[in-house]
N, C-alpha and C. Protein backbone atom coordinates (compact mmCIF):
# COMPACT_ATOMS: atom_id res chain seq x y z
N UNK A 1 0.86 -1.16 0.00
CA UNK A 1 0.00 0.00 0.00
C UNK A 1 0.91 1.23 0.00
N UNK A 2 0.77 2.36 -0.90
CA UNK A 2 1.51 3.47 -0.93
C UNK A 2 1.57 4.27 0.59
N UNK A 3 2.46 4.97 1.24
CA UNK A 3 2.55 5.47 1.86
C UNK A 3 1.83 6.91 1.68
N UNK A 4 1.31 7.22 0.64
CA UNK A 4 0.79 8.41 0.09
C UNK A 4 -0.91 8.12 0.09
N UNK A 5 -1.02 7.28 0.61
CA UNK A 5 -2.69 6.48 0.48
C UNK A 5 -3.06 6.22 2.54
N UNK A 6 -2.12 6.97 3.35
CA UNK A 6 -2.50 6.76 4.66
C UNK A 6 -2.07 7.98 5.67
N UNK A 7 -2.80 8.46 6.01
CA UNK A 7 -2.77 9.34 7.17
C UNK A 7 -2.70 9.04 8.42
N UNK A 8 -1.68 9.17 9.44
CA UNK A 8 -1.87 9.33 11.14
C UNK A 8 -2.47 10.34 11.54
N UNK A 9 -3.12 10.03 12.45
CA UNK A 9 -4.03 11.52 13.28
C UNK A 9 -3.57 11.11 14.78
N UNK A 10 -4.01 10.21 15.25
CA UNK A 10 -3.57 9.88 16.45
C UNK A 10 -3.16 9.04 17.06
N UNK A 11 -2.73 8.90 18.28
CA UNK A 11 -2.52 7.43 18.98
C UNK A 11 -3.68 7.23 19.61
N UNK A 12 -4.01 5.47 19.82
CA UNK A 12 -5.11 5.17 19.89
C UNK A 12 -5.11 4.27 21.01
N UNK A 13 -3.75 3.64 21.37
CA UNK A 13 -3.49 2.49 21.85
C UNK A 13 -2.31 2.16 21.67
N UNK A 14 -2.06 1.11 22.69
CA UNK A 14 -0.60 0.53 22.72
C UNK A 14 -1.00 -1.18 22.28
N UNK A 15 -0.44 -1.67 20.89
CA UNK A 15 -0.16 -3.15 20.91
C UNK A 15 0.80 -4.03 21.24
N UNK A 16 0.71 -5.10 21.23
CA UNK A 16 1.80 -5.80 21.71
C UNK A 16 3.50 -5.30 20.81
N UNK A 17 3.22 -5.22 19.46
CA UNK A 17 4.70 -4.84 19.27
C UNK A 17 5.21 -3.17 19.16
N UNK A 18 3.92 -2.08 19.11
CA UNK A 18 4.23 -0.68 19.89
C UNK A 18 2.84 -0.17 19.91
N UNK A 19 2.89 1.09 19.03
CA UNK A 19 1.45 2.22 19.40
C UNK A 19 0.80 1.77 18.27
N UNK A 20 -0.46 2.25 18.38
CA UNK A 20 -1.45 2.04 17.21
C UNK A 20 -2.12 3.20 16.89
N UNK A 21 -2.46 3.68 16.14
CA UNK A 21 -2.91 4.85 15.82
C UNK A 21 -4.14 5.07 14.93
N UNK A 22 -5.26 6.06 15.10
CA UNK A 22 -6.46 6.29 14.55
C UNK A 22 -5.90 7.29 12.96
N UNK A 23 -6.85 7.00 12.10
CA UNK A 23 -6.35 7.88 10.71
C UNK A 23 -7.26 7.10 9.85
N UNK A 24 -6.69 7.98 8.36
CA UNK A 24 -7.59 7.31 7.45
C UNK A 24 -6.46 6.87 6.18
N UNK A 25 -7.28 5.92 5.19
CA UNK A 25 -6.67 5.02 4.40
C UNK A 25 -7.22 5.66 2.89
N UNK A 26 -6.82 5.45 1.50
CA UNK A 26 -7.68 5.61 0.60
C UNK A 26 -7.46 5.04 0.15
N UNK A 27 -8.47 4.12 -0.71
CA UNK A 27 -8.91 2.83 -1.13
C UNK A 27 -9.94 3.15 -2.30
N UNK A 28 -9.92 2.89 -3.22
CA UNK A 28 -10.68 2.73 -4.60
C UNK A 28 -11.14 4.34 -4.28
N UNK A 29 -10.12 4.98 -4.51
CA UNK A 29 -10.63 6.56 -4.57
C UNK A 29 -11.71 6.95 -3.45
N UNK A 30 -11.44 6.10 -2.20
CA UNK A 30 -12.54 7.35 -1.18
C UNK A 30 -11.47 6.90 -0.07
N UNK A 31 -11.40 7.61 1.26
CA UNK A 31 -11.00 7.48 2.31
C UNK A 31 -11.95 7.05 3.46
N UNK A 32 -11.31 6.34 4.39
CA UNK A 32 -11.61 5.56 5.18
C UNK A 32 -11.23 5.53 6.02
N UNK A 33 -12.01 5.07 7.45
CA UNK A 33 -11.07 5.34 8.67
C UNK A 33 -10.33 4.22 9.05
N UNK A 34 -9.35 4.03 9.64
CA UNK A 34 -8.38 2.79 9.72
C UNK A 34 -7.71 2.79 10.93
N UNK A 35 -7.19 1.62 11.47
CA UNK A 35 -6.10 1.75 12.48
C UNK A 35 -4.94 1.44 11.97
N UNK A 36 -3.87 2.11 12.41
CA UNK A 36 -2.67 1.96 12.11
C UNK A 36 -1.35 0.92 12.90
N UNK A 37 -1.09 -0.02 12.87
CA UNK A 37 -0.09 -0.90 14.16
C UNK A 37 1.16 -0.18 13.64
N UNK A 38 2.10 0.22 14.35
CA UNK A 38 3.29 0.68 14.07
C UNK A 38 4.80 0.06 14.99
N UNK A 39 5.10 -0.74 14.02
CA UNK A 39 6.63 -1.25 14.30
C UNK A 39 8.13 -0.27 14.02
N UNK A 40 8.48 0.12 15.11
CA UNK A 40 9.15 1.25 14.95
C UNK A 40 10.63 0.30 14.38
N UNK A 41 11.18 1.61 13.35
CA UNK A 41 12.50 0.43 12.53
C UNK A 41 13.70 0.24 13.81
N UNK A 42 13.97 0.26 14.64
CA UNK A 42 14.77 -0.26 15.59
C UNK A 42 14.80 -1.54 16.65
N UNK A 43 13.52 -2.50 16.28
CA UNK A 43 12.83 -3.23 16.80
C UNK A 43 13.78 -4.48 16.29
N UNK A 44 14.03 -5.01 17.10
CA UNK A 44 14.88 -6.47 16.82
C UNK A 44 14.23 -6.89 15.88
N UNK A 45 15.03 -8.37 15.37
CA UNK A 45 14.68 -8.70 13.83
C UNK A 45 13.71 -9.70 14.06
N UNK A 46 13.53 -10.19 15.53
CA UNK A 46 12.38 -11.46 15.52
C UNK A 46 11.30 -10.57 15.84
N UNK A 47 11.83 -9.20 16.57
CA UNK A 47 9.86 -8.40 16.92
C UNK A 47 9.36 -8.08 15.29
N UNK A 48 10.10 -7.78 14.40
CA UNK A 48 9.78 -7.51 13.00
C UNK A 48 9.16 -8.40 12.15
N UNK A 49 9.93 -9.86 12.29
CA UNK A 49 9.75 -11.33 12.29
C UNK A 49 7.89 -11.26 12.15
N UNK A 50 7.49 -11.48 13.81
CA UNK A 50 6.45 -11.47 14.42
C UNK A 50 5.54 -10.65 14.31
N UNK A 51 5.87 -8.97 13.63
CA UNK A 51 4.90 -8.16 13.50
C UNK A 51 4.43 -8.42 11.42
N UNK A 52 5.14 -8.88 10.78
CA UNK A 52 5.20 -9.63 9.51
C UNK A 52 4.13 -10.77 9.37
N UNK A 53 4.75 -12.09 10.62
CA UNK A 53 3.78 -12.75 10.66
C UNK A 53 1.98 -12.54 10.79
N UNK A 54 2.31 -11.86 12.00
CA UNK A 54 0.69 -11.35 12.16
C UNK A 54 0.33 -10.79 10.59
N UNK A 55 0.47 -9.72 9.71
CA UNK A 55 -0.07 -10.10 8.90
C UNK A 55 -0.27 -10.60 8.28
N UNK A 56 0.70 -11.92 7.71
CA UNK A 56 0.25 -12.43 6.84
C UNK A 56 -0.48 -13.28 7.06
N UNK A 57 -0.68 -13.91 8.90
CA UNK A 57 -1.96 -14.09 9.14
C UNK A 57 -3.13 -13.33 9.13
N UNK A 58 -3.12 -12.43 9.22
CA UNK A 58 -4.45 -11.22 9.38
C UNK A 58 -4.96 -11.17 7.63
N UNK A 59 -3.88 -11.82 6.81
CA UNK A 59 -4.12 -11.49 5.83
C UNK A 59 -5.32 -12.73 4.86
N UNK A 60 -4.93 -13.45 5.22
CA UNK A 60 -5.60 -15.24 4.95
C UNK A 60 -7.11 -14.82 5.82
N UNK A 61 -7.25 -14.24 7.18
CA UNK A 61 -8.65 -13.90 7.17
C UNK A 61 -9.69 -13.52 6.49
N UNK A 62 -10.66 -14.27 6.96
CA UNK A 62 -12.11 -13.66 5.67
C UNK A 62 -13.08 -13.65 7.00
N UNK A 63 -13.48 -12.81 7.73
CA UNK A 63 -14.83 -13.03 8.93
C UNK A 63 -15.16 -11.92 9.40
N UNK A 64 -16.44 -11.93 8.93
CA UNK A 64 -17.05 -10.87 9.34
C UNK A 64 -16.65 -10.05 11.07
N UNK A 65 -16.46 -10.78 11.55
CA UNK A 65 -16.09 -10.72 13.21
C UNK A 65 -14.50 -10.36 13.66
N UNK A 66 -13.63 -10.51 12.51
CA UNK A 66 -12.62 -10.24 12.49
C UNK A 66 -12.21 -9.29 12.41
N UNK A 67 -11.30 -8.42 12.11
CA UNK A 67 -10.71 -7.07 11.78
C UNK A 67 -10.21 -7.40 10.54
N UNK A 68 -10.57 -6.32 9.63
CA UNK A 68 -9.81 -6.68 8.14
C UNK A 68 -8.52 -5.88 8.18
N UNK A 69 -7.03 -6.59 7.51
CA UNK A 69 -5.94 -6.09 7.08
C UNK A 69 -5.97 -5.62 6.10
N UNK A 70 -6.00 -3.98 5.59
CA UNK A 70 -5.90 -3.44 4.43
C UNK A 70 -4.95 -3.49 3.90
N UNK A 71 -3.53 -2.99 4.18
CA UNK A 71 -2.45 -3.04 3.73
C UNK A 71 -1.41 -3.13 4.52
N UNK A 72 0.04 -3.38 3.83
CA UNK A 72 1.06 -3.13 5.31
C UNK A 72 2.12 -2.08 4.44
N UNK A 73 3.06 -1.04 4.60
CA UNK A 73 3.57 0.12 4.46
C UNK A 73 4.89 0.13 4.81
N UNK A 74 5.79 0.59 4.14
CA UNK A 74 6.91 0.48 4.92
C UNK A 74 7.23 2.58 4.93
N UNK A 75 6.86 3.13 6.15
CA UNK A 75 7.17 4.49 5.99
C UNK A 75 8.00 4.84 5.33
N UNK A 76 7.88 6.14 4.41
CA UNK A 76 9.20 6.30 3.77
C UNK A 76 10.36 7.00 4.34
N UNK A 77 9.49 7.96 5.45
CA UNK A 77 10.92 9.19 6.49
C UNK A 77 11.01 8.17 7.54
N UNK A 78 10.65 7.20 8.22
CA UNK A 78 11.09 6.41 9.51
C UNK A 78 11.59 5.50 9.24
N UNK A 79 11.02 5.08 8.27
CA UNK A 79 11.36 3.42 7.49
C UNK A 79 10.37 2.32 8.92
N UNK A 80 9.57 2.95 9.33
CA UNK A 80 9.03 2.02 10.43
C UNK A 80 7.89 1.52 9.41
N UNK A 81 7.75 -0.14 10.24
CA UNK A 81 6.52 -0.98 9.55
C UNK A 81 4.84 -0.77 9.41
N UNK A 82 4.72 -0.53 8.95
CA UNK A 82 3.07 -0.11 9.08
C UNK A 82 2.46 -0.94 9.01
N UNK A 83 1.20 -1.78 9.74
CA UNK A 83 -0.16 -2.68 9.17
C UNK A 83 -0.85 -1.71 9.28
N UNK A 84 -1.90 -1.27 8.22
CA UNK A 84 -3.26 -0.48 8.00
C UNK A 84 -4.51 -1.44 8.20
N UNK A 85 -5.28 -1.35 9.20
CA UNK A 85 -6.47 -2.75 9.31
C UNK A 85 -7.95 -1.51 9.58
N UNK A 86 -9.05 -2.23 9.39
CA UNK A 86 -10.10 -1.84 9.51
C UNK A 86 -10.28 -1.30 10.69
N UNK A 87 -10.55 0.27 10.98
CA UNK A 87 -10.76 0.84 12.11
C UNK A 87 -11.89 0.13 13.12
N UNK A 88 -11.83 0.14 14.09
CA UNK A 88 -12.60 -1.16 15.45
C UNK A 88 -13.18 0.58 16.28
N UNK A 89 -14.75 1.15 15.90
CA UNK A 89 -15.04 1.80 16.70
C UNK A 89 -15.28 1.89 18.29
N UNK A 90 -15.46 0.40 18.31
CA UNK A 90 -15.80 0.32 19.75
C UNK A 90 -14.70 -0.04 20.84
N UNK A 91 -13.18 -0.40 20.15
CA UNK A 91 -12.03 -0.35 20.38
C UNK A 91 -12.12 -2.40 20.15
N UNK A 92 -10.83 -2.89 20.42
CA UNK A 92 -10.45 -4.03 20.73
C UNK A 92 -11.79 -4.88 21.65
N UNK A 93 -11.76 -5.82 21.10
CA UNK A 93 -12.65 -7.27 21.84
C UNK A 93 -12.62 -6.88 23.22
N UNK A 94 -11.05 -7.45 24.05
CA UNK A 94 -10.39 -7.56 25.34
C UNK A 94 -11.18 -6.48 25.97
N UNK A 95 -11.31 -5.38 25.90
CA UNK A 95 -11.13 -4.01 25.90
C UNK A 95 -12.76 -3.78 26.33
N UNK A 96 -13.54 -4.34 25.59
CA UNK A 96 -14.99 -4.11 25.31
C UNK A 96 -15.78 -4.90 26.09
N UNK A 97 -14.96 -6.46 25.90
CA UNK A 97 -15.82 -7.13 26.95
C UNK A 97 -15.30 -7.23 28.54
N UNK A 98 -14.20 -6.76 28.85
CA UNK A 98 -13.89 -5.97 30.57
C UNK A 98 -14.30 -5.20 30.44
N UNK A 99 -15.15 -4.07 29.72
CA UNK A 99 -15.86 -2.94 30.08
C UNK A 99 -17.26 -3.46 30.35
N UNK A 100 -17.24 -4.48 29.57
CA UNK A 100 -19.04 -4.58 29.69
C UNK A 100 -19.23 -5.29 31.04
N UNK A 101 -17.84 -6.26 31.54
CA UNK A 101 -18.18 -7.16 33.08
C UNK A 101 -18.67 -6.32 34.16
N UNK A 102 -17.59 -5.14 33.91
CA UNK A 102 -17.82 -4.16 35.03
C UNK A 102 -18.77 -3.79 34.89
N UNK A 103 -19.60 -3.61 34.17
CA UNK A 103 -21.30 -2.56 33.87
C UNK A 103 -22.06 -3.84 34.00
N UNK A 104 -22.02 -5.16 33.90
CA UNK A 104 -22.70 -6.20 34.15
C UNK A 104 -22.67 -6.89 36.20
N UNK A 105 -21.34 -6.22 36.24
CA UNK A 105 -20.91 -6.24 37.78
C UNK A 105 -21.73 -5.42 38.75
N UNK A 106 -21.46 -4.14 38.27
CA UNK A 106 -22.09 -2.85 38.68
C UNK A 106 -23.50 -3.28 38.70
N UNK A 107 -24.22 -3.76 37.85
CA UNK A 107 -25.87 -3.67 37.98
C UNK A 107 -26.30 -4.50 38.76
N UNK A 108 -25.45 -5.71 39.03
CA UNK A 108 -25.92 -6.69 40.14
C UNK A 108 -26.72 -6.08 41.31
């Protein structure tokens, strides 16, 4: 995916291999909102390894329930790794369903 086809706006979150960030993507001529995973280029060669893998697992996904992988980027001024995936409004799974225990806790 061109580096000229993705915008950062913000940080959104921290993933397992660094920050993730809110922005948009453009895709068949319209823009879109997206999350960004960002592997910063100083990251040992197995965290790079591992942030690679994940997509090309993320990539073999087809499910509705899943998060889609749009593209992956290699910045052109950082040289850091980019995955571009389908923006998650309500944030991460993990994230959503410990929010909901506590509001399911709370009403007891």
């Amino acid at each position: 995916m061109p580096s000229a086809d993705i915008v950062i706006n913000r940080c959104v979150g921290q993933g397992a291999f660094g920050l993730v960030y809110g922005g948009e993507a453009k895709r068949n001529g319209r823009w879109h909102a997206v999350a960004v995973k960002k592997i910063n280029n100083k990251a040992t060669y197995e965290g790079k390894t591992d942030f690679l893998s994940e997509a090309r697992l993320m990539r073999r996904l087809n499910h509705k329930n899943v998060v889609r992988l749009i593209g992956v980027c290699l910045h052109p001024k950082d040289k850091d790794i980019l995955l571009v995936m389908e923006f998650m409004l309500l944030g991460d799974l993990k994230s959503y369903l410990l929010g909901r225990r506590i509001l399911a806790q709370r009403d007891k």
